[in-house]
N, C-alpha and C. Protein backbone atom coordinates (compact mmCIF):
# COMPACT_ATOMS: atom_id res chain seq x y z
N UNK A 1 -73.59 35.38 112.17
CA UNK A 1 -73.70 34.90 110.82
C UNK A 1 -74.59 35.87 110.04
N UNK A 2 -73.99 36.64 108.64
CA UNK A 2 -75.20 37.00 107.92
C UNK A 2 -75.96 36.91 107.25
N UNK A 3 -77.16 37.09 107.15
CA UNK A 3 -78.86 36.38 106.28
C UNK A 3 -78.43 35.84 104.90
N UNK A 4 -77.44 36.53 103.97
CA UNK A 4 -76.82 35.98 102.95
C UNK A 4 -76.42 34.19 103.37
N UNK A 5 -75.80 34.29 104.12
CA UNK A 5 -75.10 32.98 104.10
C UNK A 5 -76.41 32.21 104.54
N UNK A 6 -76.71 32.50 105.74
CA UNK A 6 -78.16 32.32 106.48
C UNK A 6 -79.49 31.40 105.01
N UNK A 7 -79.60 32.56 104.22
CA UNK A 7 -80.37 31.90 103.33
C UNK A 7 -80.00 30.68 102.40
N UNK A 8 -78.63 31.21 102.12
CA UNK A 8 -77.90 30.20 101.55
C UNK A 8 -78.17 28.53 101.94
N UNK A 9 -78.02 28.86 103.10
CA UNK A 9 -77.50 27.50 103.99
C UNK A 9 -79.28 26.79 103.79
N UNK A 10 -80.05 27.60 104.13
CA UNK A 10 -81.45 27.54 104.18
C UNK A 10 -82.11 26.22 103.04
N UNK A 11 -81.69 27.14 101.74
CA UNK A 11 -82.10 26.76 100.62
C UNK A 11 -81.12 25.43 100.64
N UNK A 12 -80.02 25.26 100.79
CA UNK A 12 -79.25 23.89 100.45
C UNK A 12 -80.11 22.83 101.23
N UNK A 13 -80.31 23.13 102.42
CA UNK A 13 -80.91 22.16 103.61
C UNK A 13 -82.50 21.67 102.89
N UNK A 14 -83.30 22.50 102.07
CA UNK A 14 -84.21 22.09 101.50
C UNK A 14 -83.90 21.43 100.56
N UNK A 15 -83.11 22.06 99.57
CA UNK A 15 -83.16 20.65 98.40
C UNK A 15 -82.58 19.50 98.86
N UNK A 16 -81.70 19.36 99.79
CA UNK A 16 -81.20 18.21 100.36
C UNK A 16 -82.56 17.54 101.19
N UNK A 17 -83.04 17.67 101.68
CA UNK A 17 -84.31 17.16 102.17
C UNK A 17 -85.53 16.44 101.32
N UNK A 18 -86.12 17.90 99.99
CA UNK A 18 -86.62 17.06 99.06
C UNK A 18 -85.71 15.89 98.28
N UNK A 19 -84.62 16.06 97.82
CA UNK A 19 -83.79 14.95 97.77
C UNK A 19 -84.14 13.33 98.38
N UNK A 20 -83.70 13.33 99.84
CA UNK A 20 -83.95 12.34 100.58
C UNK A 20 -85.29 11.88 100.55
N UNK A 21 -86.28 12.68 100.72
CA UNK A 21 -87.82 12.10 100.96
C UNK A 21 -88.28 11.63 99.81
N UNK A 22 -87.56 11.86 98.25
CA UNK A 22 -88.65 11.50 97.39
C UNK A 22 -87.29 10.47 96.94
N UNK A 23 -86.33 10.13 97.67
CA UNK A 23 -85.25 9.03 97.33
C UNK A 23 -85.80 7.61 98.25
N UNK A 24 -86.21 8.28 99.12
CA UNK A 24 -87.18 7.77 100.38
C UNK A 24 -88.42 6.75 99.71
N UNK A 25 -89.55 7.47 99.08
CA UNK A 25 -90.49 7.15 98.30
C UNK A 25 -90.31 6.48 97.31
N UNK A 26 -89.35 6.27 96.62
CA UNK A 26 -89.03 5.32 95.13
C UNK A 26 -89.58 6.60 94.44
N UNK A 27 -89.58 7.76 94.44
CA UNK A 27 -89.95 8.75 92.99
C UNK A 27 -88.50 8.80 92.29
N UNK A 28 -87.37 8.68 92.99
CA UNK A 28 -86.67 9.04 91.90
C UNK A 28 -86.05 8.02 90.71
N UNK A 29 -86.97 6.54 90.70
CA UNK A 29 -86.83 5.57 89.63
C UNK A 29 -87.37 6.29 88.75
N UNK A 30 -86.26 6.11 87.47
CA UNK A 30 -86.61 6.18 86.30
C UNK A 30 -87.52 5.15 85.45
N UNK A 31 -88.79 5.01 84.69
CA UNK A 31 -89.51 4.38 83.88
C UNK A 31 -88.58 4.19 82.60
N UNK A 32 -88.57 2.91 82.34
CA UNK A 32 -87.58 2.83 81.02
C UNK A 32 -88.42 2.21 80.03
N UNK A 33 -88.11 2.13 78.76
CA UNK A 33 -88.69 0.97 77.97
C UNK A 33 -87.55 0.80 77.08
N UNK A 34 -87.90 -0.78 77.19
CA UNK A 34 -87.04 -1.77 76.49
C UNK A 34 -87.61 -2.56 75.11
N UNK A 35 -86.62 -2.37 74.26
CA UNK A 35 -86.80 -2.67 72.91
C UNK A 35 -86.81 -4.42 72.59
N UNK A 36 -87.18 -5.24 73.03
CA UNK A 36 -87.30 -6.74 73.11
C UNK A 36 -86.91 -7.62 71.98
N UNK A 37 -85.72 -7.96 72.46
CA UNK A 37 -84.59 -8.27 71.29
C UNK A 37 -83.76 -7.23 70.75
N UNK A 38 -83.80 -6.03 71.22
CA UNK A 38 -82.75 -5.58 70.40
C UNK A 38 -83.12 -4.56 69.07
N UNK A 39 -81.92 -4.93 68.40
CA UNK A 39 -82.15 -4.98 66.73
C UNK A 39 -82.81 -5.85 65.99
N UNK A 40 -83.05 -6.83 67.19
CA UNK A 40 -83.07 -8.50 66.40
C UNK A 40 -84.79 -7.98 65.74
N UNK A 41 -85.42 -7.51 66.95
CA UNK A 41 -86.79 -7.26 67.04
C UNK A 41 -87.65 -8.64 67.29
N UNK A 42 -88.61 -8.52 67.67
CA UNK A 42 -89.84 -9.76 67.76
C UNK A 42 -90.02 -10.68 66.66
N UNK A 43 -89.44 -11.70 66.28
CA UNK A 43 -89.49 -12.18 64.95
C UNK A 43 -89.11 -13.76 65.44
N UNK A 44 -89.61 -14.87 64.94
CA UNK A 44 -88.81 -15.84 65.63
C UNK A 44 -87.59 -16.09 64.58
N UNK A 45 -87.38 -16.50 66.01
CA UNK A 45 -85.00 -17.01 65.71
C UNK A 45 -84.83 -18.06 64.74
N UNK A 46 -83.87 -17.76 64.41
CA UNK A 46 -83.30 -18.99 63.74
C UNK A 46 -82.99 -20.01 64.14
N UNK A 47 -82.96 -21.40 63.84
CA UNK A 47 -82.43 -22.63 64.42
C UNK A 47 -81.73 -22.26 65.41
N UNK A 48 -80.46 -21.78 65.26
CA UNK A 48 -79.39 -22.09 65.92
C UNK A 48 -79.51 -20.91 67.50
N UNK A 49 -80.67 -20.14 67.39
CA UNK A 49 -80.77 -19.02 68.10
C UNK A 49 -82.19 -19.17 68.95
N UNK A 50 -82.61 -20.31 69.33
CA UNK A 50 -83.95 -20.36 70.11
C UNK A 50 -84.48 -19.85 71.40
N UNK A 51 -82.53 -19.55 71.80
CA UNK A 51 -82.72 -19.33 73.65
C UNK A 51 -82.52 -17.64 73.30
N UNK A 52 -82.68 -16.79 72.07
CA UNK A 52 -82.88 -15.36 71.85
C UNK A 52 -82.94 -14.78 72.70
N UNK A 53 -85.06 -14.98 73.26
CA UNK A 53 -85.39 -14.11 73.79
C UNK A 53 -85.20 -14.24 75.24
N UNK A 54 -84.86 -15.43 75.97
CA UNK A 54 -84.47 -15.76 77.27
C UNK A 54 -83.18 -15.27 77.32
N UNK A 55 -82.25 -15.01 76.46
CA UNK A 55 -81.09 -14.43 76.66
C UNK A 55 -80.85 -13.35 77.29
N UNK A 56 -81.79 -12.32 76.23
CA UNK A 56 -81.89 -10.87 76.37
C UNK A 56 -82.65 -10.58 77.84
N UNK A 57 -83.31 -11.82 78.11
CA UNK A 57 -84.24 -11.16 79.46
C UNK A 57 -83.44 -11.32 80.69
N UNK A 58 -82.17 -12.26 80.48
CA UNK A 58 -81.99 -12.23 81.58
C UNK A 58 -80.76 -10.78 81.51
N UNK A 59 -80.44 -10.62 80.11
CA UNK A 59 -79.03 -9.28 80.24
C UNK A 59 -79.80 -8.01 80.77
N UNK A 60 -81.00 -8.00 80.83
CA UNK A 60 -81.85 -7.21 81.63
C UNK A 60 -82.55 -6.82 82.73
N UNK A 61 -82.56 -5.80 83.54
CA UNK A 61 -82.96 -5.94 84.82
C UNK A 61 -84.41 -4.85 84.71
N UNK A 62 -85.81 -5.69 85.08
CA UNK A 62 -86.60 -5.08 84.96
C UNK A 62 -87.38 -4.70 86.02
N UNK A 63 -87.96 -3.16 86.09
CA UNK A 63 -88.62 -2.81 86.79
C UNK A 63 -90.20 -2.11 87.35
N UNK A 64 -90.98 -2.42 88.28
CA UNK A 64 -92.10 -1.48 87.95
C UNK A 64 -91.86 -0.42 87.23
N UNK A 65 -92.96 -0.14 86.63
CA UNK A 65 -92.86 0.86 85.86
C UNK A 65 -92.33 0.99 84.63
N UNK A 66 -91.17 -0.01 84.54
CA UNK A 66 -90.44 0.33 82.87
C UNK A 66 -91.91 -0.37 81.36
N UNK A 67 -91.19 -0.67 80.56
CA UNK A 67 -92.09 -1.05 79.52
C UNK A 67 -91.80 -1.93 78.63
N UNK A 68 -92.24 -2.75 77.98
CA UNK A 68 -91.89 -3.50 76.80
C UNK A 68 -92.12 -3.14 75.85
N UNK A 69 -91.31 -2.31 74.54
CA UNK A 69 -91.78 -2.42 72.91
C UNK A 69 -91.66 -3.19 72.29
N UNK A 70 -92.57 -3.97 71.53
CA UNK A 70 -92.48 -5.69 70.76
C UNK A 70 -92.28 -4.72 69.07
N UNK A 71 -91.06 -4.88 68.55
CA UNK A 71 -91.14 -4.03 67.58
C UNK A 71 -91.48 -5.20 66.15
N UNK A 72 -92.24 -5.40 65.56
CA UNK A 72 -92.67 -7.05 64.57
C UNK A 72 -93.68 -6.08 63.48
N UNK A 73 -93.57 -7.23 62.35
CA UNK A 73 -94.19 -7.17 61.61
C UNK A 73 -95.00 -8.28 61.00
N UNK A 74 -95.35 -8.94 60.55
CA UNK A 74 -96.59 -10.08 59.93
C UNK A 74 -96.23 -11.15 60.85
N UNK A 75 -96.65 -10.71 62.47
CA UNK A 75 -96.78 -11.43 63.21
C UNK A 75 -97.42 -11.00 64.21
N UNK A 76 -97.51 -11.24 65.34
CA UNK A 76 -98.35 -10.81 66.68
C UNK A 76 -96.91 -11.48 68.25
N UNK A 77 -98.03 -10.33 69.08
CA UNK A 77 -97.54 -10.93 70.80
C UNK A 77 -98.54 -11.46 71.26
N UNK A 78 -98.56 -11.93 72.22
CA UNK A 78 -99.69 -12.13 73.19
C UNK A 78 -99.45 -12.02 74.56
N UNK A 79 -99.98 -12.10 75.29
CA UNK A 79 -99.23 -11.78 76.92
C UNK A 79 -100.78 -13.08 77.12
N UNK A 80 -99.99 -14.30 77.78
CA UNK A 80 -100.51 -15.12 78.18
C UNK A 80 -100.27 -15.48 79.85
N UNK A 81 -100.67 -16.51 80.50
CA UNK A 81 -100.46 -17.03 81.62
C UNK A 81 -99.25 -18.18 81.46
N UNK A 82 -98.71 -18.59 82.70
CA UNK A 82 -97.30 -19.62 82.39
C UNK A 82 -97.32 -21.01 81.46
N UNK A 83 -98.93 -21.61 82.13
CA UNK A 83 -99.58 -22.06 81.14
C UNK A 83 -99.18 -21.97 79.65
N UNK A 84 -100.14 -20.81 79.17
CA UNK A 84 -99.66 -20.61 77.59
C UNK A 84 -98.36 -20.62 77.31
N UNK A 85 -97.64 -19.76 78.07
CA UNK A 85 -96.19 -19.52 77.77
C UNK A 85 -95.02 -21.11 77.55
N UNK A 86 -95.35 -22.10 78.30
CA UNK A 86 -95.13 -23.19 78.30
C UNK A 86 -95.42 -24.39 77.33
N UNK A 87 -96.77 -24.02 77.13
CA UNK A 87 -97.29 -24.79 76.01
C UNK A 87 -97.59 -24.05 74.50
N UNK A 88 -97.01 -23.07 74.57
CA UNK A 88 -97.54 -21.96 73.28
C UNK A 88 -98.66 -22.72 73.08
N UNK A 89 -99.73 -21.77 73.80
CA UNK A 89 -101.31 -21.59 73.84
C UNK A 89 -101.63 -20.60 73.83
N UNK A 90 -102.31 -19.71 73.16
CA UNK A 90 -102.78 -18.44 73.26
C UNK A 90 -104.42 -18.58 73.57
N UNK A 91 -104.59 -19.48 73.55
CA UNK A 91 -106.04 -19.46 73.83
C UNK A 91 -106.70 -18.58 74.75
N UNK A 92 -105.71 -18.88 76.28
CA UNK A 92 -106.76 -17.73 77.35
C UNK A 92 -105.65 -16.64 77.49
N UNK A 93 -105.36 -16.41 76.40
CA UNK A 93 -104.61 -14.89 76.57
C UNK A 93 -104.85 -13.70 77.43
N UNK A 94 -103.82 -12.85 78.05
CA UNK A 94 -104.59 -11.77 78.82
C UNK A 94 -104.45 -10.81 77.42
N UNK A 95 -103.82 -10.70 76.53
CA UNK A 95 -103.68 -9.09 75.89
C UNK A 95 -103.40 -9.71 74.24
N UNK A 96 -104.05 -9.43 73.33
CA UNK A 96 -102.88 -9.66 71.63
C UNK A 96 -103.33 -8.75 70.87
N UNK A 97 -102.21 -9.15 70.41
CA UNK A 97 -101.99 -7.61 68.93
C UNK A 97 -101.63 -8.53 68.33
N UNK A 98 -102.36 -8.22 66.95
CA UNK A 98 -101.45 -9.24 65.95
C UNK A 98 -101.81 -8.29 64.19
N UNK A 99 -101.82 -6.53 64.56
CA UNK A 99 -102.08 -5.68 63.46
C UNK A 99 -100.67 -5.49 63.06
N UNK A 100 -99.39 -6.11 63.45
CA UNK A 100 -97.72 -5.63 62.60
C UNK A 100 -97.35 -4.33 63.02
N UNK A 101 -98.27 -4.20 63.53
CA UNK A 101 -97.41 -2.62 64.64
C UNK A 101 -96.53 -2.54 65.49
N UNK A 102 -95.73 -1.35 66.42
CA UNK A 102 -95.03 -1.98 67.50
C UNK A 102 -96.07 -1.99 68.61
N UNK A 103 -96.01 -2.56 69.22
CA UNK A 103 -96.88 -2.66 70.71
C UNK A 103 -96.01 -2.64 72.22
N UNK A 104 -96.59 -1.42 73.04
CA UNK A 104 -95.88 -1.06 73.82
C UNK A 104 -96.80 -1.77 75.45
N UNK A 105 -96.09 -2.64 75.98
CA UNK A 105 -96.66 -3.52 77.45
C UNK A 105 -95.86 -2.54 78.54
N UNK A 106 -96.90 -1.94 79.14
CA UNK A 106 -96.38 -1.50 80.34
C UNK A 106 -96.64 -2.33 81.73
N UNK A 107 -95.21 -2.46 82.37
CA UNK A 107 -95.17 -3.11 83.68
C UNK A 107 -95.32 -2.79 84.81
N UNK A 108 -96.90 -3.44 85.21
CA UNK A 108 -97.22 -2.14 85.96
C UNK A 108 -97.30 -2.76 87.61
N UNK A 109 -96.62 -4.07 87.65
CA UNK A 109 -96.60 -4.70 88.68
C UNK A 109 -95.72 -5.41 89.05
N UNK A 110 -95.25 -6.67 89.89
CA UNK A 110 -93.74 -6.99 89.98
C UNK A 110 -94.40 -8.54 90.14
N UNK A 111 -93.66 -9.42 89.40
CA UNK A 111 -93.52 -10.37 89.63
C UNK A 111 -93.01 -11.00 87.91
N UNK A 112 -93.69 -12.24 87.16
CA UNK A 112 -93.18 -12.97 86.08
C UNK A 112 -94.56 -12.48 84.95
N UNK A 113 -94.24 -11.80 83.64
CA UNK A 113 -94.62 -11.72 82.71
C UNK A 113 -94.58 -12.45 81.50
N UNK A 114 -95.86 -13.30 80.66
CA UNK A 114 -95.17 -14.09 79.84
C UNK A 114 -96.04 -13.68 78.19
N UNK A 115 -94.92 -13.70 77.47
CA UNK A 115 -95.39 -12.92 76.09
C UNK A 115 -94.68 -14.54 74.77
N UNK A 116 -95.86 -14.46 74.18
CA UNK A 116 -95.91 -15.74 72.96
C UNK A 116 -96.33 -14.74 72.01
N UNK A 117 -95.58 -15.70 70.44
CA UNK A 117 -95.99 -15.55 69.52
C UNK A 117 -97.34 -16.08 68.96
N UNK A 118 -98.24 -15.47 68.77
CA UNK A 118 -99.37 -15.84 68.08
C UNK A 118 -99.26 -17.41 67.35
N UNK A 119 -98.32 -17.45 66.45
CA UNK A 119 -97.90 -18.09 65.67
C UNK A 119 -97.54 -19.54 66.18
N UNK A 120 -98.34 -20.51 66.33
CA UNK A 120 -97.48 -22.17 67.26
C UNK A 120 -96.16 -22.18 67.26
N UNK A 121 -95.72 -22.46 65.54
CA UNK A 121 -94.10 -22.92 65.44
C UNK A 121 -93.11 -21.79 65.59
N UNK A 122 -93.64 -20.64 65.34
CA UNK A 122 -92.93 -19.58 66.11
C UNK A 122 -92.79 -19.34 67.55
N UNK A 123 -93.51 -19.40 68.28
CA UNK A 123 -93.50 -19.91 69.92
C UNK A 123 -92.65 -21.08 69.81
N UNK A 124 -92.64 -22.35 69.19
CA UNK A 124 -92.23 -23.65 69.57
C UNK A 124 -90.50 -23.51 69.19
N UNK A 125 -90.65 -22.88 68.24
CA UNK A 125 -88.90 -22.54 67.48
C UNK A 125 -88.31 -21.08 68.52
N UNK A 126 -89.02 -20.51 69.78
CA UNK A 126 -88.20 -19.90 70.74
C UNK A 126 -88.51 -18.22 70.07
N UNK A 127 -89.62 -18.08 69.85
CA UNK A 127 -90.25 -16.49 69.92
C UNK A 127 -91.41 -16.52 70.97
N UNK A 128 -90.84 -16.23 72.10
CA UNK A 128 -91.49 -16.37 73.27
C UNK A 128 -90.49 -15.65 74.34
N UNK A 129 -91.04 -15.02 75.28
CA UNK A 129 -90.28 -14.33 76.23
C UNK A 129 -90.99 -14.40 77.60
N UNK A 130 -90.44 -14.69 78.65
CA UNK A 130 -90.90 -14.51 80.14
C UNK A 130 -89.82 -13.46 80.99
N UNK A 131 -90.35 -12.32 81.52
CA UNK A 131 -89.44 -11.49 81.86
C UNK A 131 -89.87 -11.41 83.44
N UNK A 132 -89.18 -11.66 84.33
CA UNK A 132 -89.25 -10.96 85.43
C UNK A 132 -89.15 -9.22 85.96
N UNK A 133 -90.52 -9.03 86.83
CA UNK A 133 -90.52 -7.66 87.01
C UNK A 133 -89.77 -7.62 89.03
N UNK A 134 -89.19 -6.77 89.14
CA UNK A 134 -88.61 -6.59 90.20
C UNK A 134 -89.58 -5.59 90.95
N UNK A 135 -89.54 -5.69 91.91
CA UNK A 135 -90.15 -4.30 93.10
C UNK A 135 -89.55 -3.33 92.92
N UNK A 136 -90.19 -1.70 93.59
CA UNK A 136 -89.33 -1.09 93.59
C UNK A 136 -87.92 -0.76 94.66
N UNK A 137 -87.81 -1.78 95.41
CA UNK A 137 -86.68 -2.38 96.42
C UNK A 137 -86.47 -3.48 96.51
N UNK A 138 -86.42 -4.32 95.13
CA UNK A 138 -85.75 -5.66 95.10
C UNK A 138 -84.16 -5.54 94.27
N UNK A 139 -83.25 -5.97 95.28
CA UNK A 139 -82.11 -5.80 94.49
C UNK A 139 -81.29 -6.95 94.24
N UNK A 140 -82.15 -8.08 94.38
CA UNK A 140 -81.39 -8.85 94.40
C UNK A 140 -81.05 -9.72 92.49
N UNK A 141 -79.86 -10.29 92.42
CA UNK A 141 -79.28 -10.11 90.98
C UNK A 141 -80.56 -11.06 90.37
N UNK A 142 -80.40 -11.22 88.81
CA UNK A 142 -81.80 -11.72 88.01
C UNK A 142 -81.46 -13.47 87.99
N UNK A 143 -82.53 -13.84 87.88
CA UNK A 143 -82.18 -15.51 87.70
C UNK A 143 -81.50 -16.03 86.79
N UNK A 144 -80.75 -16.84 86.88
CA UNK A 144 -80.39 -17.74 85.56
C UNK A 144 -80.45 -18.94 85.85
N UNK A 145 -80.89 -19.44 84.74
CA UNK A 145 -80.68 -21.14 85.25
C UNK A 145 -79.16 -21.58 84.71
N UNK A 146 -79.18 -22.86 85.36
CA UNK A 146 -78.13 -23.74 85.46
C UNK A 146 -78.30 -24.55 84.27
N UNK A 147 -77.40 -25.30 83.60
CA UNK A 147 -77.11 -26.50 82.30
C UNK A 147 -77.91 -27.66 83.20
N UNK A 148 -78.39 -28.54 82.23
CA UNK A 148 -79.08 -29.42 83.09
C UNK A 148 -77.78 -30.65 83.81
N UNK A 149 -77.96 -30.53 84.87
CA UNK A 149 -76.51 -31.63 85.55
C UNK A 149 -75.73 -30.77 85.73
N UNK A 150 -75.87 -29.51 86.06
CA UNK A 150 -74.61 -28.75 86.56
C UNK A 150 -74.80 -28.60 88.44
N UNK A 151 -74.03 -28.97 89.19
CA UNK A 151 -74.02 -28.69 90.30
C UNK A 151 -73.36 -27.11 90.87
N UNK A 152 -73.69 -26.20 91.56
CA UNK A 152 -73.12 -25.13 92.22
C UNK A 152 -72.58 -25.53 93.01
N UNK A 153 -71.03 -24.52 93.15
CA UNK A 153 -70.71 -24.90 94.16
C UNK A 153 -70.90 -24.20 95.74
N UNK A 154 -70.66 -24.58 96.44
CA UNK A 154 -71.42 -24.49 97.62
C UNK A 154 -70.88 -23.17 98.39
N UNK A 155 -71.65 -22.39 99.17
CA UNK A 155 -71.39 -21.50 98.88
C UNK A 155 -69.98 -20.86 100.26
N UNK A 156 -69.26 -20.01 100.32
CA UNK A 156 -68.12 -19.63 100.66
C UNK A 156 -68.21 -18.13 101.50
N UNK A 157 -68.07 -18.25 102.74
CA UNK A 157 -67.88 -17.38 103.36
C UNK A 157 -67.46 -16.09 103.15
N UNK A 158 -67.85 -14.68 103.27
CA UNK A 158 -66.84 -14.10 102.37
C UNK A 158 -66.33 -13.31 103.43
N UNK A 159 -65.00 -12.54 103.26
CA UNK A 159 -63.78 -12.49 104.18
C UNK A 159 -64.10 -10.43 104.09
N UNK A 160 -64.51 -10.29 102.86
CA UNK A 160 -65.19 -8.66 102.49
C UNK A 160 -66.52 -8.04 103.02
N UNK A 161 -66.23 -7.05 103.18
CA UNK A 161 -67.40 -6.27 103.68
C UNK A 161 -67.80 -5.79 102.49
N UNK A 162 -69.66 -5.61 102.58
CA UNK A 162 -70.39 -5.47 101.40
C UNK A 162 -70.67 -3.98 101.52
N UNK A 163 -70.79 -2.75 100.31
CA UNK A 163 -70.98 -1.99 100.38
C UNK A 163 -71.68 -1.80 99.16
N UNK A 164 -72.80 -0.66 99.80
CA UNK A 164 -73.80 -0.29 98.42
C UNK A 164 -74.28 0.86 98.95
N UNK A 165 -74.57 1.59 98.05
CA UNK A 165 -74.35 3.42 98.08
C UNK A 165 -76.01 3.49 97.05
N UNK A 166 -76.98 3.87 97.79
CA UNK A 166 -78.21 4.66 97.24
C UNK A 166 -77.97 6.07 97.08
N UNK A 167 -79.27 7.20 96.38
CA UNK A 167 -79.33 8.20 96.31
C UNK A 167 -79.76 8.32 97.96
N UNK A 168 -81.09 7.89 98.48
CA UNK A 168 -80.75 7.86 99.73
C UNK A 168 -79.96 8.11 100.87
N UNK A 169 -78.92 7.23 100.96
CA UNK A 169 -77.59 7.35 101.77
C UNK A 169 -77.17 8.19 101.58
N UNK A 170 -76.83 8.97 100.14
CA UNK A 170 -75.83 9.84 99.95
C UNK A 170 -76.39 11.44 100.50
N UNK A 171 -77.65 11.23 100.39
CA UNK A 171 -78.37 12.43 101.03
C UNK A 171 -78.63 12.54 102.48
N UNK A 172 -78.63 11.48 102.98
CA UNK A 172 -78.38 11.39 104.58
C UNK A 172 -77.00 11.97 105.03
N UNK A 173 -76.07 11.40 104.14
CA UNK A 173 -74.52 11.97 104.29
C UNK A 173 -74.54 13.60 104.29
N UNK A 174 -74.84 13.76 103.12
CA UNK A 174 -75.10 15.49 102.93
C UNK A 174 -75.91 15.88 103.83
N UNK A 175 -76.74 15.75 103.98
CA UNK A 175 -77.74 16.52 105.41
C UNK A 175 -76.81 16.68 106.77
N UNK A 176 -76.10 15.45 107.16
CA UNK A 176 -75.12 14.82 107.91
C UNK A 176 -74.19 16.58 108.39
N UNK A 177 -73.34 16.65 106.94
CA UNK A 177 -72.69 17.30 107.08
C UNK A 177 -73.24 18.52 106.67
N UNK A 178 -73.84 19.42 106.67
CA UNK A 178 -74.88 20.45 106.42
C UNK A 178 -74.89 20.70 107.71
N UNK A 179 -75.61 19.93 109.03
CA UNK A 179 -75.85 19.90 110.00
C UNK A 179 -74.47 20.48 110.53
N UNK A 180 -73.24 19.74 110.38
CA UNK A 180 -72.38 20.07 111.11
C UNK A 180 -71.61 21.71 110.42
N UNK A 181 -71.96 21.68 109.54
CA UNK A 181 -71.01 23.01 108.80
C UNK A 181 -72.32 23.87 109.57
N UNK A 182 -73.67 23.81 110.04
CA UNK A 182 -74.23 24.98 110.65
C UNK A 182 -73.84 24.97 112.07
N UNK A 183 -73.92 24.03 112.30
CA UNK A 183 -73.22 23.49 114.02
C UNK A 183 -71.73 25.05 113.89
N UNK A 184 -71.00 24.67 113.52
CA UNK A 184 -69.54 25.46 113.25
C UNK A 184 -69.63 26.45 113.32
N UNK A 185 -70.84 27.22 112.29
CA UNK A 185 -70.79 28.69 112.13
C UNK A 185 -71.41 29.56 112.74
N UNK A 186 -72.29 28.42 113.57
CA UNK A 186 -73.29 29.40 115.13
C UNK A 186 -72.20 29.85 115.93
């Protein structure tokens, strides 16, 4: 074999390696931030629109690391305990802004986050958000609740095999065959 190819082969086998190890580590999650509501922005809903911000949280899948922008104006957030979030209480708040700026919450841990409007009847009329934060290896799908009196139905064997493809895997594959295309050419 000559050093041309030799190096060649060399250099592929490394980036395929850093590849795997930092697919390995969770480095290659991306940090996102999410605009909370939308277009709608931080504002409370209208009558007919109370379940807003529970909507949007669940069309979302959140993760360490990503972020919240509360984009509002002649109003405030607060990042309270379930407590507050339940009773729109801001009293033992962990965090508020209430200068009409946007305010950016970074998630810097995994579990349930809960953000109120400053404002009572704005909290009470459904400007309020609780978002679940995921691990960085939780994959399992986001909660939703059920209508009240709705039964699930029970659950059903399934007859399919499950398949799911990481950056991970796919670099094990490639190394896989790397290995064997040098295997060949010795």
């Amino acid at each position: 074999m000559n050093i041309t190819k030799m190096t060649s082969l060399t250099v592929f086998f490394c980036i395929c390696f850093i590849i795997t190890v930092a697919s390995m580590n969770g480095l290659v999650n991306a940090e996102r931030v999410f605009k909370v509501g939308d277009v709608f922005g931080w504002q409370e809903p209208g009558q007919n629109s109370s379940s807003l911000y529970a909507q949007w949280a669940t069309t979302n899948r959140f993760q360490v690391g990503d972020s919240l922008s509360f984009d509002y104006k002649n109003d405030s957030v607060i990042e309270v305990d379930k407590w507050g979030y339940y009773h729109c209480d801001a009293s033992k708040h962990t965090v508020a802004f209430n200068n009409g700026n946007n305010r950016v919450f970074k998630l810097d841990k995994s579990g349930l986050f809960y953000y109120i409007s400053g404002t009572p009847s704005h909290c009470k009329n459904g400007q309020r958000l609780l978002v679940e934060v995921m691990g960085l290896h939780h994959h399992s799908p986001p909660f939703i609740a059920a209508p009240p009196g709705y039964l699930a139905p029970s659950p059903q064997l399934s007859s399919g095999v499950s398949v799911s493809g990481t950056l991970g895997s796919f670099s094990m594959a490639l190394m896989a065959t790397l290995i064997a295309l040098l295997r060949s050419l010795a």
